[in-house]
PDB file of N, CA and C in Angstrom:
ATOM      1  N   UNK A   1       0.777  -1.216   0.000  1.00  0.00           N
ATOM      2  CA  UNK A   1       0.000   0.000   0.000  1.00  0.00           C
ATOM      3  C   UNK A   1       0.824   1.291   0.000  1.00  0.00           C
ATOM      4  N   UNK A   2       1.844   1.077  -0.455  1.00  0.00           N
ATOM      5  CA  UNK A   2       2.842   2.503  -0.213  1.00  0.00           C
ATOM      6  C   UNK A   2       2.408   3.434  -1.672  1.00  0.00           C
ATOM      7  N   UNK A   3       2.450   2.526  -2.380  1.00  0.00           N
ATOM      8  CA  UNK A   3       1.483   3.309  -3.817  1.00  0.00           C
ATOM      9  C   UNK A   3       0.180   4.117  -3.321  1.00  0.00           C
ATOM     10  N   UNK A   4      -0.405   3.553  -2.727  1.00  0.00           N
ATOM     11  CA  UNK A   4      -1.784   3.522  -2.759  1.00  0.00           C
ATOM     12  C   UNK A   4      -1.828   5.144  -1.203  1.00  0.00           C
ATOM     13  N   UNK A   5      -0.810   4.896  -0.550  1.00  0.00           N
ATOM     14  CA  UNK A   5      -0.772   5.994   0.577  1.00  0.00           C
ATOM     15  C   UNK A   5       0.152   7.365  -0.436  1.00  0.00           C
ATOM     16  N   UNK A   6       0.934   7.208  -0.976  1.00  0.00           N
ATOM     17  CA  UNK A   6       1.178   8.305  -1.781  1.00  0.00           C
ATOM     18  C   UNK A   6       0.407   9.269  -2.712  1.00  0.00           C
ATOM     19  N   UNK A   7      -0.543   8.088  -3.576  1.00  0.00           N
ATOM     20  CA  UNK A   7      -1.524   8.935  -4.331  1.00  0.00           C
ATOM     21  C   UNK A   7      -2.660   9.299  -3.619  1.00  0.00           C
ATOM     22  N   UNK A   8      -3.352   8.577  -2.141  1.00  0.00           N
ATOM     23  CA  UNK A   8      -4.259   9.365  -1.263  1.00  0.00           C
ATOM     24  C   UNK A   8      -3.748  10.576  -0.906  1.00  0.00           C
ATOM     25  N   UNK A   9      -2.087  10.886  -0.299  1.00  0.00           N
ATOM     26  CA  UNK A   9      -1.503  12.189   0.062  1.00  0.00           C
ATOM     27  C   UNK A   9      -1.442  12.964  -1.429  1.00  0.00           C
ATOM     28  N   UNK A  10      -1.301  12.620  -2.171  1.00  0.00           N
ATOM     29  CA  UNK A  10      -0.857  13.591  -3.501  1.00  0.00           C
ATOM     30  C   UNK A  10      -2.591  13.692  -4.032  1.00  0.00           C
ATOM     31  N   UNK A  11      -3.565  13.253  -3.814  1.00  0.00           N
ATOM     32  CA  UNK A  11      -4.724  13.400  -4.003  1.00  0.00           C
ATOM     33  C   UNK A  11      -5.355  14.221  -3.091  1.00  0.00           C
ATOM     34  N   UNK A  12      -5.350  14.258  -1.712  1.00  0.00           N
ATOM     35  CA  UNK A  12      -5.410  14.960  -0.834  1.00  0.00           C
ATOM     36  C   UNK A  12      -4.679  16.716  -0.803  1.00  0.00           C
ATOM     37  N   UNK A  13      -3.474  16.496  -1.324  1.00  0.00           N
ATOM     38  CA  UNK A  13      -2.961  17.715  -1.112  1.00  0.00           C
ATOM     39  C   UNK A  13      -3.206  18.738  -2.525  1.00  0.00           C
ATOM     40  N   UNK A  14      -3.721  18.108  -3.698  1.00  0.00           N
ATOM     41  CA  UNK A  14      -3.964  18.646  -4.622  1.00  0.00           C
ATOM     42  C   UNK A  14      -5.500  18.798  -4.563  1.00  0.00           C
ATOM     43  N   UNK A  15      -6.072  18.816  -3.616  1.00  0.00           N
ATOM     44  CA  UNK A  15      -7.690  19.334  -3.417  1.00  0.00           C
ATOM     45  C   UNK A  15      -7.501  20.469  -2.782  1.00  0.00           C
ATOM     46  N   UNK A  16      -6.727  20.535  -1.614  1.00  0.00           N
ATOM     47  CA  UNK A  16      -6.281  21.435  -0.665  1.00  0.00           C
ATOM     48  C   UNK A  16      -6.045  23.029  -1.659  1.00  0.00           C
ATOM     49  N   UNK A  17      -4.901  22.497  -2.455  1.00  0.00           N
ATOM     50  CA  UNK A  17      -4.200  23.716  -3.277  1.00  0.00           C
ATOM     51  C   UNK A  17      -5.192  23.789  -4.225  1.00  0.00           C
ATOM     52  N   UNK A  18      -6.288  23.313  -4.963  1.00  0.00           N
ATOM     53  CA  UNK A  18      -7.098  23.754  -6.168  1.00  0.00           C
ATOM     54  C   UNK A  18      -8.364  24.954  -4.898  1.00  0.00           C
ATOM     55  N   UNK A  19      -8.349  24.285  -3.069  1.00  0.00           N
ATOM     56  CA  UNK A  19      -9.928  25.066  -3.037  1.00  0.00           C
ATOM     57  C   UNK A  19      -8.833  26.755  -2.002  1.00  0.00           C
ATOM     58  N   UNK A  20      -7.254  26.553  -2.761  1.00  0.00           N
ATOM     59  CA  UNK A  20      -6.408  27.744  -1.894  1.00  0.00           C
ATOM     60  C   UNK A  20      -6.331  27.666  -0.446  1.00  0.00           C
ATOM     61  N   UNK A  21      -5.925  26.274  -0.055  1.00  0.00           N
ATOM     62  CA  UNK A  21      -6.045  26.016   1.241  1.00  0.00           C
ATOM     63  C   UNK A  21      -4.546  25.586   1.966  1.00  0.00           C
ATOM     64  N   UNK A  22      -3.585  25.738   0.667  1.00  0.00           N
ATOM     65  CA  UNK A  22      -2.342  25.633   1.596  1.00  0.00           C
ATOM     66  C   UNK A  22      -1.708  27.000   0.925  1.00  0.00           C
ATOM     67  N   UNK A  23      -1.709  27.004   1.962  1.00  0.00           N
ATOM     68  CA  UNK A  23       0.192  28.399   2.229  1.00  0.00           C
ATOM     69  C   UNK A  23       1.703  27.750   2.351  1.00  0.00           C
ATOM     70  N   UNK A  24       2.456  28.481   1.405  1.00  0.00           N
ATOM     71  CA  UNK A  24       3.695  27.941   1.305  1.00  0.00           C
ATOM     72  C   UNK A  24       4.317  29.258   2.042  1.00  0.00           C
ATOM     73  N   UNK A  25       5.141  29.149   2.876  1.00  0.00           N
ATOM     74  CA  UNK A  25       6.013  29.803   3.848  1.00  0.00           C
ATOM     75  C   UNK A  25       7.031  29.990   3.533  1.00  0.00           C
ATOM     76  N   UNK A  26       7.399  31.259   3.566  1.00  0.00           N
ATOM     77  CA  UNK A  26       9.154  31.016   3.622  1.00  0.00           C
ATOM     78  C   UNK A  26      10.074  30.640   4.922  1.00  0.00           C
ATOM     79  N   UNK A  27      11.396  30.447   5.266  1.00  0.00           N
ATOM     80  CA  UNK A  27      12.031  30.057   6.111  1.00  0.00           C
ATOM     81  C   UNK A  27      11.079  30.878   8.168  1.00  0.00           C
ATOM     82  N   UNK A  28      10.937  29.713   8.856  1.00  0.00           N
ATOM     83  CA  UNK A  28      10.564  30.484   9.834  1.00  0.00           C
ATOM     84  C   UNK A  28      11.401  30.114  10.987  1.00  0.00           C
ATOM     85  N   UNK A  29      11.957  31.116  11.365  1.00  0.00           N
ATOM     86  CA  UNK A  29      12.773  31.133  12.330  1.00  0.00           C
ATOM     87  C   UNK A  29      12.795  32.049  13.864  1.00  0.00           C
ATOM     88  N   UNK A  30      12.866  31.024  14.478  1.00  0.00           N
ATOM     89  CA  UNK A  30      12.372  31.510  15.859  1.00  0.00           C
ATOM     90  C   UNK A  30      13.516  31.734  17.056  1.00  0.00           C
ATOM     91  N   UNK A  31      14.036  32.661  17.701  1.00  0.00           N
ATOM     92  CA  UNK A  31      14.293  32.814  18.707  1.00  0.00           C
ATOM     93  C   UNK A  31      14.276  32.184  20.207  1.00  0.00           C
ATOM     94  N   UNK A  32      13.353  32.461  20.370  1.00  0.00           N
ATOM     95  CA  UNK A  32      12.533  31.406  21.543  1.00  0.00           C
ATOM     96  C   UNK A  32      11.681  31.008  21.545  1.00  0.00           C
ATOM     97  N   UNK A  33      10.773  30.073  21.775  1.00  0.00           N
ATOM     98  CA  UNK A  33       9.541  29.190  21.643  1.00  0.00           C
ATOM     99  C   UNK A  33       8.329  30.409  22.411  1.00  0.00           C
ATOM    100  N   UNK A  34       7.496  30.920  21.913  1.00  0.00           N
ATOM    101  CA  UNK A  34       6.551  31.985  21.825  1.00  0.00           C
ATOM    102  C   UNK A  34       5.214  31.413  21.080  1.00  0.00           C
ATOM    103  N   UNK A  35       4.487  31.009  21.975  1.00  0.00           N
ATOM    104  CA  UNK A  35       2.986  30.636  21.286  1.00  0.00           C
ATOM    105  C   UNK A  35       2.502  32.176  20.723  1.00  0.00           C
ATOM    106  N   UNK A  36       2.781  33.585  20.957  1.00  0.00           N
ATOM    107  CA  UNK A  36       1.697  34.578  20.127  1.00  0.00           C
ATOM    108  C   UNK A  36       2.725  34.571  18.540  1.00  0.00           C
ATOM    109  N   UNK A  37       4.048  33.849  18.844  1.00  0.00           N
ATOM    110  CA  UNK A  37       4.712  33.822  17.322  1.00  0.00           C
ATOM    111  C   UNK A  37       4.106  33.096  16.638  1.00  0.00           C
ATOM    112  N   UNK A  38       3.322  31.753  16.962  1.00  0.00           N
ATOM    113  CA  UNK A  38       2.689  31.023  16.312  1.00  0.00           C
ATOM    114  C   UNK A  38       1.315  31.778  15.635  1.00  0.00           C
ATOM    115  N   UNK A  39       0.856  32.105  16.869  1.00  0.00           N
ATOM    116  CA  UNK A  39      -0.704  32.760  16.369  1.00  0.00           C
ATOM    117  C   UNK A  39      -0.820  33.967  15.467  1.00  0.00           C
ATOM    118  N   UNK A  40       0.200  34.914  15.841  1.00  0.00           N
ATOM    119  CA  UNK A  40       0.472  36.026  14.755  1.00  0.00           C
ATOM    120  C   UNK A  40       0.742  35.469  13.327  1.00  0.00           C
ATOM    121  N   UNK A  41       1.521  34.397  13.277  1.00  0.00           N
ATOM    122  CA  UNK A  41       1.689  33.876  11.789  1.00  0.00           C
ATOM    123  C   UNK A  41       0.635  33.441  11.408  1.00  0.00           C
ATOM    124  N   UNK A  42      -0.549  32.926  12.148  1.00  0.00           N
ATOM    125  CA  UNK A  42      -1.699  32.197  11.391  1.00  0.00           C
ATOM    126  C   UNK A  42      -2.489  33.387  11.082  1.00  0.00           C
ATOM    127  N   UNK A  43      -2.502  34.223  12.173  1.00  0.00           N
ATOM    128  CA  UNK A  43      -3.986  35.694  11.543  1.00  0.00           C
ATOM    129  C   UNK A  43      -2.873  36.340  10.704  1.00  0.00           C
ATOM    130  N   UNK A  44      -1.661  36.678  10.377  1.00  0.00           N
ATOM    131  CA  UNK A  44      -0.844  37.081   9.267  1.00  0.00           C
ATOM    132  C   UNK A  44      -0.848  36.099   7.762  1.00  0.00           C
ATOM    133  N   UNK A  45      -1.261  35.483   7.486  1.00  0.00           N
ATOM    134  CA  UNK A  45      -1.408  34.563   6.620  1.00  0.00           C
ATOM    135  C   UNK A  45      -3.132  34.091   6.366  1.00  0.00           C
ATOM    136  N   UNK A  46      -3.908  34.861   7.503  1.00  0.00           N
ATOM    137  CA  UNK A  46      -5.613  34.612   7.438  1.00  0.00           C
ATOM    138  C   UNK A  46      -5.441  32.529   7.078  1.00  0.00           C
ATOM    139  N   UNK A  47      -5.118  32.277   7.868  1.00  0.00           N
ATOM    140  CA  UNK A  47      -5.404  30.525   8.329  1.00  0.00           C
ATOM    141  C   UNK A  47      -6.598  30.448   9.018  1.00  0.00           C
ATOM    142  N   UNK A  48      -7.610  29.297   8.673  1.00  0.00           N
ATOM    143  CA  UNK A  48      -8.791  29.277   9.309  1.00  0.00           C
ATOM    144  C   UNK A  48      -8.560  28.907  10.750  1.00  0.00           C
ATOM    145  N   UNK A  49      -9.601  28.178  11.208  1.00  0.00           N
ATOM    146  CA  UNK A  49      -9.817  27.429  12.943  1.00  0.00           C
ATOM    147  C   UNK A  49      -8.756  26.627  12.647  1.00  0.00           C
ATOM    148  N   UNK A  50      -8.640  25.571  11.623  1.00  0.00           N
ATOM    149  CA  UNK A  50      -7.816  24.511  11.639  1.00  0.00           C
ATOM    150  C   UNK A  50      -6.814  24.659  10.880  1.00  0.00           C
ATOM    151  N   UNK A  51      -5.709  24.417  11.487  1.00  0.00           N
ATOM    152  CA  UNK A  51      -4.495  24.863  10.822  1.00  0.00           C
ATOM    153  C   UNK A  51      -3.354  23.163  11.156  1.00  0.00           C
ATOM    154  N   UNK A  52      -2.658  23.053   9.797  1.00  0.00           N
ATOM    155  CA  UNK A  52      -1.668  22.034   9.996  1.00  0.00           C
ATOM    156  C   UNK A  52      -0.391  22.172   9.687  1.00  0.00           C
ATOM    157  N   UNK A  53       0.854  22.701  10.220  1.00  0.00           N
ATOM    158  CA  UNK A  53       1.984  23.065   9.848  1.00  0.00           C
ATOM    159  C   UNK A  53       2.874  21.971   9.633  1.00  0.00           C
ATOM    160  N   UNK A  54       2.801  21.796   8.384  1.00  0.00           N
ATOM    161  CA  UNK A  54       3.928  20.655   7.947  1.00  0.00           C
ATOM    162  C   UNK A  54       5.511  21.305   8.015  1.00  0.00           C
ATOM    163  N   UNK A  55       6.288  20.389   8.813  1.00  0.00           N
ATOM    164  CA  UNK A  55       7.561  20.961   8.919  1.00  0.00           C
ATOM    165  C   UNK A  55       8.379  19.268   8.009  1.00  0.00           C
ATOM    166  N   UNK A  56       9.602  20.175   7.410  1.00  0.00           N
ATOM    167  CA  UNK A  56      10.561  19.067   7.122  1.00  0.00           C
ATOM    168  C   UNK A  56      11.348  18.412   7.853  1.00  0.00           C
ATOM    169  N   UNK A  57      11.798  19.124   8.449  1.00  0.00           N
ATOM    170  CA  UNK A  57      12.400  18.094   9.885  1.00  0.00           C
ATOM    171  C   UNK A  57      11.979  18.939  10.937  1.00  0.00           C
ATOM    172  N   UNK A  58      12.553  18.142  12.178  1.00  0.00           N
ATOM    173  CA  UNK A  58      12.100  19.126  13.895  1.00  0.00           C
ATOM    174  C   UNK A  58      12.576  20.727  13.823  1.00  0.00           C
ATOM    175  N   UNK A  59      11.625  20.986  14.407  1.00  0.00           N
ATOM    176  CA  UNK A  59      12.007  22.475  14.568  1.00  0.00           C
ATOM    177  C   UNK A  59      12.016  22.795  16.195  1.00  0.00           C
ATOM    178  N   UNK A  60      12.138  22.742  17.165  1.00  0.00           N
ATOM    179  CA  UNK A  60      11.972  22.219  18.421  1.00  0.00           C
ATOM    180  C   UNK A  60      11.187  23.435  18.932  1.00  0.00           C
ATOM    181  N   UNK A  61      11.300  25.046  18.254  1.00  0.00           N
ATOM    182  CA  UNK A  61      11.210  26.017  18.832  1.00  0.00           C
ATOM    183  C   UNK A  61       9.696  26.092  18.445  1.00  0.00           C
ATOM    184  N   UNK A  62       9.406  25.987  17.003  1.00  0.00           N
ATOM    185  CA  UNK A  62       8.392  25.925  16.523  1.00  0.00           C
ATOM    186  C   UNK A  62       7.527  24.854  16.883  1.00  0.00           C
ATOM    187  N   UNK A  63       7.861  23.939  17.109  1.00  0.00           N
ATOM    188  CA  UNK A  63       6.935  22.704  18.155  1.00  0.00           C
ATOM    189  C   UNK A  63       6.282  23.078  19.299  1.00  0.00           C
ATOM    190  N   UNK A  64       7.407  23.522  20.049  1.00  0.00           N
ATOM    191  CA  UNK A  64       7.083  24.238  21.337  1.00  0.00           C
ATOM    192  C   UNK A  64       6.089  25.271  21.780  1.00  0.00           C
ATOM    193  N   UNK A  65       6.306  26.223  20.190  1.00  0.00           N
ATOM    194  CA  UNK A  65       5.371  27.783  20.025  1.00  0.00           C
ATOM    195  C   UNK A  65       3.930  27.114  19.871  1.00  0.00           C
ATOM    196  N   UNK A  66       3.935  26.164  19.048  1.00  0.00           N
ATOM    197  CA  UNK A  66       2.387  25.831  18.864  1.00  0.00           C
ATOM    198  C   UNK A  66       1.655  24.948  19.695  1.00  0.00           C
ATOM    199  N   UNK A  67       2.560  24.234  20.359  1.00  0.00           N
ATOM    200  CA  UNK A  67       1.642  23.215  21.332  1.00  0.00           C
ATOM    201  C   UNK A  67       0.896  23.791  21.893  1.00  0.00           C
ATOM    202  N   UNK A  68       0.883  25.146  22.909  1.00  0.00           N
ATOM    203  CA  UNK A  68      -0.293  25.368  23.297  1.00  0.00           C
ATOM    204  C   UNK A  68      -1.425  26.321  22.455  1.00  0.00           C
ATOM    205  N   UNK A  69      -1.202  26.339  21.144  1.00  0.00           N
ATOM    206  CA  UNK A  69      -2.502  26.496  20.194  1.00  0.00           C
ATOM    207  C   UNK A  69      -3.223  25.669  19.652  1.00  0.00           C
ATOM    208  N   UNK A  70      -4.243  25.289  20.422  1.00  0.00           N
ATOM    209  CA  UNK A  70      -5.312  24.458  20.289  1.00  0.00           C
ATOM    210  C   UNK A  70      -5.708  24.340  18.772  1.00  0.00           C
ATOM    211  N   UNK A  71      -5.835  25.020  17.727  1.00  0.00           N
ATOM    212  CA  UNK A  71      -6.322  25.109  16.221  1.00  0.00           C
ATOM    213  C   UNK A  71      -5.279  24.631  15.638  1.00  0.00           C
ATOM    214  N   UNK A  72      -3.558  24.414  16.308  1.00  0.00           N
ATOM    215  CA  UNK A  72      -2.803  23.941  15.616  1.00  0.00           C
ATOM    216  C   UNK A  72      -1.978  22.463  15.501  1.00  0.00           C
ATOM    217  N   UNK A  73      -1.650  22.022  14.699  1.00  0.00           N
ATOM    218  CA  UNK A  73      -1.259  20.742  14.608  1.00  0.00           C
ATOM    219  C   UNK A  73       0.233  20.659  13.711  1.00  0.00           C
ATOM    220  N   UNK A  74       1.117  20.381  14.582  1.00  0.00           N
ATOM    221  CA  UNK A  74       2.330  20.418  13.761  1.00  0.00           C
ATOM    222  C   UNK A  74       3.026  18.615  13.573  1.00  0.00           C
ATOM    223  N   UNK A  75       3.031  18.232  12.307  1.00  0.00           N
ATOM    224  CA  UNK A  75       3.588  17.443  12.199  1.00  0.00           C
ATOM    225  C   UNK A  75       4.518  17.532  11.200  1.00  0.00           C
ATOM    226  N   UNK A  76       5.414  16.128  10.616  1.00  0.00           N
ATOM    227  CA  UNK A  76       6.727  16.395   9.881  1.00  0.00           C
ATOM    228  C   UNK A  76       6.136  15.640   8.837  1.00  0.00           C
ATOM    229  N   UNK A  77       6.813  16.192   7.587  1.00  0.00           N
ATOM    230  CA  UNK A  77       6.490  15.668   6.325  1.00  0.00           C
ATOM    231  C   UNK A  77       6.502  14.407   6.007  1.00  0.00           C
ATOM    232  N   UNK A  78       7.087  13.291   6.666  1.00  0.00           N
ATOM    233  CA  UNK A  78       7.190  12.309   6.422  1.00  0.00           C
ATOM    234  C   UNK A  78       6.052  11.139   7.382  1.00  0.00           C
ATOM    235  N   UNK A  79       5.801  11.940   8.164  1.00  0.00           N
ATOM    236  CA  UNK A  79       4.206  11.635   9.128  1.00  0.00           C
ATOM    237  C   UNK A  79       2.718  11.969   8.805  1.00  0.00           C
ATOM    238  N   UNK A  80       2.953  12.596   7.831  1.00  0.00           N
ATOM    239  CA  UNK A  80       1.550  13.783   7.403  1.00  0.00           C
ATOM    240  C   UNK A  80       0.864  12.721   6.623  1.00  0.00           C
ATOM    241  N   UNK A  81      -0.534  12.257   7.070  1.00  0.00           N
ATOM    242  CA  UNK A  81      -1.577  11.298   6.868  1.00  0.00           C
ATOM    243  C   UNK A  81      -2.635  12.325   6.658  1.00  0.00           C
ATOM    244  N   UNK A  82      -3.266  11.208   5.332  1.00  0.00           N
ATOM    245  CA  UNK A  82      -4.289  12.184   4.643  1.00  0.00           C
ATOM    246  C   UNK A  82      -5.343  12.514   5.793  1.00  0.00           C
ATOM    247  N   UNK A  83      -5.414  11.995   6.819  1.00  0.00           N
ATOM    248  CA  UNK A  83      -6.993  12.426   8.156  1.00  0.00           C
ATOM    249  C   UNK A  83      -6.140  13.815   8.294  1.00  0.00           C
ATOM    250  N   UNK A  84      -5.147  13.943   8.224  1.00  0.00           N
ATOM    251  CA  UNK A  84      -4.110  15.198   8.882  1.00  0.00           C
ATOM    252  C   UNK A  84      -4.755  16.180   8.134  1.00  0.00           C
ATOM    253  N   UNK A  85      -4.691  16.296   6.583  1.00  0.00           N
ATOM    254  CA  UNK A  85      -4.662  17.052   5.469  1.00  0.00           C
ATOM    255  C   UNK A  85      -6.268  17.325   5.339  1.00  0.00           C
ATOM    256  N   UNK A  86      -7.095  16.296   5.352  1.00  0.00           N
ATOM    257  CA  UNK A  86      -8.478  16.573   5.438  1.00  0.00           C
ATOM    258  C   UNK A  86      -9.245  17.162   6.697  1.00  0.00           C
ATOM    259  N   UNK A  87      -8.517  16.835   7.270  1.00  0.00           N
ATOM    260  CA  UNK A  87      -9.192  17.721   8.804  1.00  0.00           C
ATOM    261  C   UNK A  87      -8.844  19.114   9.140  1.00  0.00           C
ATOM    262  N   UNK A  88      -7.747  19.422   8.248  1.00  0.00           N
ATOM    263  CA  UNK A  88      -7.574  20.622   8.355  1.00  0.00           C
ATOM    264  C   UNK A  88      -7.764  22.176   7.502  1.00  0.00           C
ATOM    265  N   UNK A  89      -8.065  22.875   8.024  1.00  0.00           N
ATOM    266  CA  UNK A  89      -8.481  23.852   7.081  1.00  0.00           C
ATOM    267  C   UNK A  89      -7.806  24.794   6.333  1.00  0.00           C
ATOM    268  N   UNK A  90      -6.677  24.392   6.706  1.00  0.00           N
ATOM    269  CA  UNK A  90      -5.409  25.230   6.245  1.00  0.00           C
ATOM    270  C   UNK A  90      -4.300  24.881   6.301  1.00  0.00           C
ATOM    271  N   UNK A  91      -3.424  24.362   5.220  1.00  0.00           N
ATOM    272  CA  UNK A  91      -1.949  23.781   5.536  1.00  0.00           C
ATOM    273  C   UNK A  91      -1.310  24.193   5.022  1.00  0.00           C
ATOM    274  N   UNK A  92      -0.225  24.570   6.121  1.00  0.00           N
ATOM    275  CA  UNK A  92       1.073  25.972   6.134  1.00  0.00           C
ATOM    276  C   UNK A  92       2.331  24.731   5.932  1.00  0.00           C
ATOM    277  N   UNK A  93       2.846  25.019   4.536  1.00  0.00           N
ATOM    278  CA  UNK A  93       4.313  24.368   4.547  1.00  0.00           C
ATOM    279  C   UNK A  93       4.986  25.118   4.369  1.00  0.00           C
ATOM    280  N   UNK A  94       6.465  25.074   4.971  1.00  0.00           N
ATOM    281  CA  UNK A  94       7.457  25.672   4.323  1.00  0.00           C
ATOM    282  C   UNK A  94       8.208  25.103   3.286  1.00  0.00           C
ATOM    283  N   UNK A  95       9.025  26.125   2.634  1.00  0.00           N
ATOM    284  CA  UNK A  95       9.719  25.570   1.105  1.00  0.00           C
ATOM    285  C   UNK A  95      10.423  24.854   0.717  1.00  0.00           C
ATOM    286  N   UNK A  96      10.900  24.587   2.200  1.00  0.00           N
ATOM    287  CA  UNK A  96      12.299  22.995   2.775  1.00  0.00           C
ATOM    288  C   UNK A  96      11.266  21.863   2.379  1.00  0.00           C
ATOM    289  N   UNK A  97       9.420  21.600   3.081  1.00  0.00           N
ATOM    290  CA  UNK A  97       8.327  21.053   3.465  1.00  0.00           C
ATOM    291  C   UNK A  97       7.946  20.549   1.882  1.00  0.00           C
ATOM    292  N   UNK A  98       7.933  21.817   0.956  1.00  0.00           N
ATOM    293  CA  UNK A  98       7.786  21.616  -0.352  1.00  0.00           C
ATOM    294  C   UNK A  98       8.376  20.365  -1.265  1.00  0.00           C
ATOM    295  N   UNK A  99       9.874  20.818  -0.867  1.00  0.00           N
ATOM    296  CA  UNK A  99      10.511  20.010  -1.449  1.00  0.00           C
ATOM    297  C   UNK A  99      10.705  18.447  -1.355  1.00  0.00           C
ATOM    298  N   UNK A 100      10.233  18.509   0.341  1.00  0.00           N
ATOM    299  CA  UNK A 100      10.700  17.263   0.590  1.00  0.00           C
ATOM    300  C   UNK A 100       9.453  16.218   0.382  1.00  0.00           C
ATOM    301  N   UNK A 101       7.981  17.062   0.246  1.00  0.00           N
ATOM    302  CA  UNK A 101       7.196  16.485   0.087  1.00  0.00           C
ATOM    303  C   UNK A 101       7.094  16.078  -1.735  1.00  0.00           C
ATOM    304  N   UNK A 102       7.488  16.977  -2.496  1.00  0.00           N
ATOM    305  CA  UNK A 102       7.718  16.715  -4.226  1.00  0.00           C
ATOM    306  C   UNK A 102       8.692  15.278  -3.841  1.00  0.00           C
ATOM    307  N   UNK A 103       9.852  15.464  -3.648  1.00  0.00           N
ATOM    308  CA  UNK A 103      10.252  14.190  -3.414  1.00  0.00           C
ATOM    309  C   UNK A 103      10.148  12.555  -3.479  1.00  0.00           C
ATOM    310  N   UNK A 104       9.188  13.114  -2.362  1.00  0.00           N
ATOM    311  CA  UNK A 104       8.552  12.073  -1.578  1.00  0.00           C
ATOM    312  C   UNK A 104       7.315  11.340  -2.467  1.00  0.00           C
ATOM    313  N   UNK A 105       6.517  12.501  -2.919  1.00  0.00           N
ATOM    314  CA  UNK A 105       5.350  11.594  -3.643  1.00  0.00           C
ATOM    315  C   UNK A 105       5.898  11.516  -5.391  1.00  0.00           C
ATOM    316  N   UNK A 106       7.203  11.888  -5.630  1.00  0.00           N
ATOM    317  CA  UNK A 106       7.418  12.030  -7.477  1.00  0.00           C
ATOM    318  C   UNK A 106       7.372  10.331  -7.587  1.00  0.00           C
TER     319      UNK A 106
END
């Protein structure tokens, strides 16, 4: 089923981008772990209730910032399951996230 889980994610994520539901990010870099850094980026980017930040690898700071935002869900590109992508109303990748996800489903 590894076929079959690639084209659900590459089917999934190409519904997302046709109804303008993912945001591609540029590099985000954090200082110290700050949950209003998290939340300012989502009302700066107008992200709905549900938001899913696909990261390419750990970001520890950015993990940290969002855990206590309830609307947010951060997982890593190589974990990101289509319930992830459909449940959410908005998925924020960055351009590292991009790549590694082209990659992943070419």
């Amino acid at each position: 089923p590894r076929k079959q889980r690639r084209l659900a994610l590459r089917s999934a994520l190409s519904a997302k981008a046709r109804e303008s539901q993912v945001i591609v990010l540029g590099e985000v870099n954090l200082e110290a772990p700050r949950t209003r850094t998290v939340v300012e980026l989502c009302r700066a980017v107008e992200a709905g209730r549900r938001v899913l930040l696909v990261l390419a690898t750990h970001n520890e700071l950015l993990e940290k910032s969002a855990r206590n935002v309830p609307e947010v869900r951060v997982v890593l590109a190589g974990n990101v399951s289509v319930r992830d992508l459909l449940a959410a109303e908005t998925v924020l990748l960055t351009q590292e996230t991009v790549e590694h996800i082209a990659e992943f489903l070419a």
